[in-house]
Protein backbone atom coordinates (compact mmCIF):
# COMPACT_ATOMS: atom_id res chain seq x y z
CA UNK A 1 16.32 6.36 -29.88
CA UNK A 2 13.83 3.40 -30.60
CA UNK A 3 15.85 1.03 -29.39
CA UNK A 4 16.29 2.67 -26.41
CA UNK A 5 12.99 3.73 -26.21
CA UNK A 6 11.75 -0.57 -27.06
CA UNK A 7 14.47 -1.56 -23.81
CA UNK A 8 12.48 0.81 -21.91
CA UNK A 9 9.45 -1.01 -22.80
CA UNK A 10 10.56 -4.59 -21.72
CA UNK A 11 12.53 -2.98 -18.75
CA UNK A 12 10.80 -3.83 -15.67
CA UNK A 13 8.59 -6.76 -16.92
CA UNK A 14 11.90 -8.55 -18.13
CA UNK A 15 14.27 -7.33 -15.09
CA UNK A 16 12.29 -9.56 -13.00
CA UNK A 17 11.19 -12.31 -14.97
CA UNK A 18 13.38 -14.77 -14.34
CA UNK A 19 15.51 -16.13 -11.55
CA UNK A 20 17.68 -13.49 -9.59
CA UNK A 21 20.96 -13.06 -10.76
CA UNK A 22 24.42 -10.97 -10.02
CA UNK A 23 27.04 -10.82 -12.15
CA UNK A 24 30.91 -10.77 -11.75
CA UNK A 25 30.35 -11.30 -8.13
CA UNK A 26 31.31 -13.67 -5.33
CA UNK A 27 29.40 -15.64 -2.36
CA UNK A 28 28.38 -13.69 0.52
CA UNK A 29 30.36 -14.99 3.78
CA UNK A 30 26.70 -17.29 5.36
CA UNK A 31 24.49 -14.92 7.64
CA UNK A 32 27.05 -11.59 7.41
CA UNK A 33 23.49 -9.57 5.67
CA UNK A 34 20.98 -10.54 7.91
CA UNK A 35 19.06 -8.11 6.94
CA UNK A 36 18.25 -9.76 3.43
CA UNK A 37 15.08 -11.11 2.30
CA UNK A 38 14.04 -13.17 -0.47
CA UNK A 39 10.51 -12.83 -1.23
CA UNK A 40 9.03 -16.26 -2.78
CA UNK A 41 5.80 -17.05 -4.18
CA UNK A 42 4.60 -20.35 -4.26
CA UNK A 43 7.76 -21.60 -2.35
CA UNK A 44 10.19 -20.14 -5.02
CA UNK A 45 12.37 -17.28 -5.00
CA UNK A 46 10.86 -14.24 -7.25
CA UNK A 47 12.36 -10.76 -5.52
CA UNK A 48 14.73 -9.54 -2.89
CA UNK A 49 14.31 -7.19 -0.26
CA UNK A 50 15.69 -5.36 3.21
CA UNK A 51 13.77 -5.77 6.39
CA UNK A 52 13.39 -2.32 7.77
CA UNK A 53 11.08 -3.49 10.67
CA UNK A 54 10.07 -6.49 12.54
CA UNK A 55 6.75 -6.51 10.51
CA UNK A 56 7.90 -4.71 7.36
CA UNK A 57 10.13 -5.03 3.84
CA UNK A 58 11.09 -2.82 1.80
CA UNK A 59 11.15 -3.56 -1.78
CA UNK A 60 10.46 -2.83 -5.39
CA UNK A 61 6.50 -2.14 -6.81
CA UNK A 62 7.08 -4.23 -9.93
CA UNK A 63 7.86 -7.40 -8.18
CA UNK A 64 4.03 -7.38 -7.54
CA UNK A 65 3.44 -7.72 -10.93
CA UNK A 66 5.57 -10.85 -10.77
CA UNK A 67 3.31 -12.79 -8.85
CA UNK A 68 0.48 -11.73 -10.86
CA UNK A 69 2.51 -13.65 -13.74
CA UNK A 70 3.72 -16.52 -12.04
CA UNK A 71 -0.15 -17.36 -11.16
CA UNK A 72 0.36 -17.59 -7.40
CA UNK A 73 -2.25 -16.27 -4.99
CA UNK A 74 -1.90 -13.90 -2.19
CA UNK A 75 -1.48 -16.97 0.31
CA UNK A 76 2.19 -17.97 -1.55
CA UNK A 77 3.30 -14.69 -1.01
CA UNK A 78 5.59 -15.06 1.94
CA UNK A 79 9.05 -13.46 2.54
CA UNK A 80 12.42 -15.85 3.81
CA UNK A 81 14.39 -14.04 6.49
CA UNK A 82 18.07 -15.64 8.30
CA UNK A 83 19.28 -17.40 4.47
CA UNK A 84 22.08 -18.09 3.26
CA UNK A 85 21.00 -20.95 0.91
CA UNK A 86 17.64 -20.55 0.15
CA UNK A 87 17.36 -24.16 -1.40
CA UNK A 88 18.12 -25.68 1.82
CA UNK A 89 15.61 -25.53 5.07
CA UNK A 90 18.16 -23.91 7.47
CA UNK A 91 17.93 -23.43 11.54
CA UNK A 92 18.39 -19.92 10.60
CA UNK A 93 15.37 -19.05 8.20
CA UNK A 94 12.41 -17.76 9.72
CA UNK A 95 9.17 -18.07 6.86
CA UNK A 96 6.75 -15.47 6.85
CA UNK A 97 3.64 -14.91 5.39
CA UNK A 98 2.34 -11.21 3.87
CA UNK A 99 -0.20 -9.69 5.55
CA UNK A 100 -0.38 -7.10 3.18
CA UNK A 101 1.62 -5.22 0.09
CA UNK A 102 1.29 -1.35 -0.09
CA UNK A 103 3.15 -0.46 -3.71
CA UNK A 104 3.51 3.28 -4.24
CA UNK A 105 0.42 5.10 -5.24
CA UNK A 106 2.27 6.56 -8.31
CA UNK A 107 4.05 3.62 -9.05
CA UNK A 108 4.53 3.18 -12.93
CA UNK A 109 6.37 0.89 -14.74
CA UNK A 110 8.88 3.65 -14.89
CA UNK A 111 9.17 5.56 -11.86
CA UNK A 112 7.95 5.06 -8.10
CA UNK A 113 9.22 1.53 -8.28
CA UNK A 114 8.34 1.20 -4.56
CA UNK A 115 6.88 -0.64 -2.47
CA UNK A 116 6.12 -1.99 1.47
CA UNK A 117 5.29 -5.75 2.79
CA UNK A 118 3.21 -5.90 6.17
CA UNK A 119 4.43 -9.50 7.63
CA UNK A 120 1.65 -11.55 9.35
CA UNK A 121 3.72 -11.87 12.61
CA UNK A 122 6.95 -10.19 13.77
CA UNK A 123 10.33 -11.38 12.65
CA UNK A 124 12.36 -12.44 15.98
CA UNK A 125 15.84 -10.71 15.47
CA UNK A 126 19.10 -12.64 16.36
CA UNK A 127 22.28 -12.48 15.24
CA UNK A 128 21.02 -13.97 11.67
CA UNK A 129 17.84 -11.86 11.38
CA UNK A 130 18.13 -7.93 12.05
CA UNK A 131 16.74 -4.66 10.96
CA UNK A 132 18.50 -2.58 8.39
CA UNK A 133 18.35 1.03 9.40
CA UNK A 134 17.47 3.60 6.76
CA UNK A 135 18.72 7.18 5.54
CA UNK A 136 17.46 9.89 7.96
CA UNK A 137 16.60 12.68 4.81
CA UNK A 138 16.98 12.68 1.19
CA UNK A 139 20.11 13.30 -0.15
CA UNK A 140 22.51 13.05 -2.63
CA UNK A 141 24.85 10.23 -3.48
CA UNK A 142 28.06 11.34 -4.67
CA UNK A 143 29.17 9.71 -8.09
CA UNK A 144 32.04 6.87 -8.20
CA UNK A 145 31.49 5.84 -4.55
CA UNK A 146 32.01 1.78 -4.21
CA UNK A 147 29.01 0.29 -3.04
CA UNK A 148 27.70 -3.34 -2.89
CA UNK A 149 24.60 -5.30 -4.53
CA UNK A 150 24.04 -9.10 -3.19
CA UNK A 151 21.44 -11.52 -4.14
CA UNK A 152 20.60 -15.38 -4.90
CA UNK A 153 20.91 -16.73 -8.59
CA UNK A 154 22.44 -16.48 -11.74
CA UNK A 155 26.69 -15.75 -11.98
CA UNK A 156 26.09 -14.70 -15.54
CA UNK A 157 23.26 -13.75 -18.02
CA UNK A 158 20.91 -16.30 -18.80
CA UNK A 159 22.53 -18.65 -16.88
CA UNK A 160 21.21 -20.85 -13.79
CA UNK A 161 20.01 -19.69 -10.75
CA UNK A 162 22.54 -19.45 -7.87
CA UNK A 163 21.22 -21.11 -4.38
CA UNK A 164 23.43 -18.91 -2.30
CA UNK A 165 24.05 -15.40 -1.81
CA UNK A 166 25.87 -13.33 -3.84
CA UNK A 167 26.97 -10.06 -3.99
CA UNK A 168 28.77 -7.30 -5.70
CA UNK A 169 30.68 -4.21 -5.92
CA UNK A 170 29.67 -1.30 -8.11
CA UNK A 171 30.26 2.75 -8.39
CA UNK A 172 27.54 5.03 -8.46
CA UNK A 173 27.14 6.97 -12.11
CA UNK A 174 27.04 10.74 -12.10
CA UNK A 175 23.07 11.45 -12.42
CA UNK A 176 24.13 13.23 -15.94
CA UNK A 177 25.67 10.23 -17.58
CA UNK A 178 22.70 8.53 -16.53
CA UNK A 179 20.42 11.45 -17.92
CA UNK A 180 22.28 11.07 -21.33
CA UNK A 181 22.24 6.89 -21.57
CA UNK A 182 18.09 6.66 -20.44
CA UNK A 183 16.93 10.38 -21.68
CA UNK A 184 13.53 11.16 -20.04
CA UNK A 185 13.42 8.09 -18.46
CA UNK A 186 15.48 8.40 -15.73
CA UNK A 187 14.23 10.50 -12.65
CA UNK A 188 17.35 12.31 -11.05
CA UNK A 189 15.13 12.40 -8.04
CA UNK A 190 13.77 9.50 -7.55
CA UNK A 191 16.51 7.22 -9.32
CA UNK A 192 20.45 6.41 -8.82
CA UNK A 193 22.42 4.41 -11.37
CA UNK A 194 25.61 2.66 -11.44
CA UNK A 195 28.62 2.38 -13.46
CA UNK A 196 28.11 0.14 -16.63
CA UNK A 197 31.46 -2.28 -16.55
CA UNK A 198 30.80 -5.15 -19.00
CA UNK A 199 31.39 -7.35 -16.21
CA UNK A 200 29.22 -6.82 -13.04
CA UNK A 201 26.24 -6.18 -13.06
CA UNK A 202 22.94 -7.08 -11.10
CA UNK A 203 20.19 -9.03 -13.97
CA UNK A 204 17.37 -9.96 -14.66
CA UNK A 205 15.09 -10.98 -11.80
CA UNK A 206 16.86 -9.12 -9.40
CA UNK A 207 14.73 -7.02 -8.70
CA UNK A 208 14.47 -5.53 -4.94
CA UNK A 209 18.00 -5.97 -3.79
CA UNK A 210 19.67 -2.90 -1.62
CA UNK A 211 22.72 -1.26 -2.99
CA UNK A 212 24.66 -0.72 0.30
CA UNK A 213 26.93 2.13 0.60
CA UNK A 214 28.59 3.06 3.37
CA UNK A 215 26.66 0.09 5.38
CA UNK A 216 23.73 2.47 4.26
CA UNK A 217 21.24 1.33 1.77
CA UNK A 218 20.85 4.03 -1.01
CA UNK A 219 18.84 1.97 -3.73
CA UNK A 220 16.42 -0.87 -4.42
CA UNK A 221 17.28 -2.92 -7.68
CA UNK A 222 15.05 -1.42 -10.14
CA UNK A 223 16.18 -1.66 -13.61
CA UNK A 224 18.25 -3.47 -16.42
CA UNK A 225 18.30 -3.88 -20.05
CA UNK A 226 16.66 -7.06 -20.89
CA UNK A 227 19.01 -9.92 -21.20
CA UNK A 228 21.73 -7.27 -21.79
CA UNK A 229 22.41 -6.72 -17.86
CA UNK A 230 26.01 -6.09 -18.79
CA UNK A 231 25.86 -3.61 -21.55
CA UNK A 232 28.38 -0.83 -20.88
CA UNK A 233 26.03 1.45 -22.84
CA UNK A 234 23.18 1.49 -20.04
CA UNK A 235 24.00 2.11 -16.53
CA UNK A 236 21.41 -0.20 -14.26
CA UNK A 237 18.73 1.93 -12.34
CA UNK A 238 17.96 1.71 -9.14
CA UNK A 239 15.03 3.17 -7.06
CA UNK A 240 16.19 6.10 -4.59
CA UNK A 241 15.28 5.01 -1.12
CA UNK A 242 15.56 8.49 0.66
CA UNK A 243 13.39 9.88 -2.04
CA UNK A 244 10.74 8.15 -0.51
CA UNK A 245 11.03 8.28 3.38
CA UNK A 246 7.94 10.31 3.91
CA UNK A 247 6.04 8.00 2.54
CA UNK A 248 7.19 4.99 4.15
CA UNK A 249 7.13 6.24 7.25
CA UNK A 250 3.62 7.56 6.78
CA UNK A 251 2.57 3.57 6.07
CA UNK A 252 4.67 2.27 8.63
CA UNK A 253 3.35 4.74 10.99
CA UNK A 254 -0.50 4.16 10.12
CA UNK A 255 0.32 0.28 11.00
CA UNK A 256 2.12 0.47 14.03
């Protein structure tokens, strides 16, 4: 139980602390998510994200705490929209500047990993840039259902970052086997995980990314073992988005 208990610790610091990374996975077909988002600060690539309207993403609180590491100020942070290769200055990008961040009011490292970015100006949609629509109510994601994970960076732990997008498929644990690996620590309600493999696996750093199921995005990339993102004996937790829909509407809706 302490070593569980010390991964819980280093959880969310370490899940985003370095580059982004998926595991086992293969390259995204160019532009076929446009409704990814890699959120930079200081011009590099620190979180992903889902754009859920012109002016807003959706990603996770603790990716906040990212840029208070890296050093940058509020001016670096700016979200990418329309990339494939994020290295490379495509036709396609559009670079945005954050107005504003609104991270859940209960957010702890642990639970209510949450959180909303205002853009400066309106993201034009095309066929490269486009809203992702969300769940309409809160409810429950049946266990062993295939769903997908993409990102940019690593193809393996510790390794280097990836300048394209990636993605991956994964089942979603039952809530119970997810109960018994994290204890009090996971959140039924709030928190999904998915099945622990040995060989895919989202890791550290990528923190933010939407697990699609059903072209519906369920969960935000929350949490991994440190530098163990493929340990079969700790199932990777993600936030819950329909948990949460009152609340981002209620922001959304006071910033209309």
């Amino acid at each position: 139980m302490f070593l569980q208990a010390s991964f819980l610790i280093s959880l969310i610091t370490l899940s985003g602390g370095t580059e982004i990374a998926i595991v086992g996975g293969n390259e995204v077909k160019p532009h076929t998510r446009p409704f990814m988002v890699s959120i930079q600060f200081g011009g590099h690539h620190r979180c992903g994200g889902i754009l859920i309207r012109q002016d807003f993403v959706l990603t996770v609180a603790h990716c906040l705490c990212l840029k208070k590491v890296s050093g940058s100020g509020q001016n670096f942070l700016e979200v990418v929209l329309g990339a494939h290769n994020i290295t490379q200055n495509e036709k396609t990008q559009q670079r945005i500047e954050v107005k504003k961040y609104y991270p859940h009011p209960n957010y702890t490292k642990n639970n209510n990993d949450i959180m909303l970015l205002q853009l400066q100006t309106k993201a034009k949609l095309n066929n490269y840039v486009k809203v992702l629509t969300l769940p309409k109510k809160n409810e429950k994601i049946p266990a062993n259902v295939k769903c997908s994970i993409a990102g940019w960076g690593m193809k393996r732990p510790k390794g280097t970052a990836s300048d394209v997008l990636y993605e991956v498929t994964l089942k979603v644990q039952f809530n119970f086997e997810c109960k018994n690996k994290w204890k009090d620590h996971f959140n039924s309600g709030h928190m999904i995980c998915t099945v622990s493999d040995g060989k895919k696996a989202f890791c550290q750093g990528d923190s933010g990314g939407p697990l699609i199921c059903d072209d519906m995005p369920v969960g935000l990339a929350s949490g991994t073992p440190p530098e163990r993102c493929v340990d079969r004996n700790y199932p990777e937790i993600y936030t819950k988005i329909s948990a949460f829909l009152p609340w981002i509407k209620d922001v959304m809706n006071r910033n209309i």
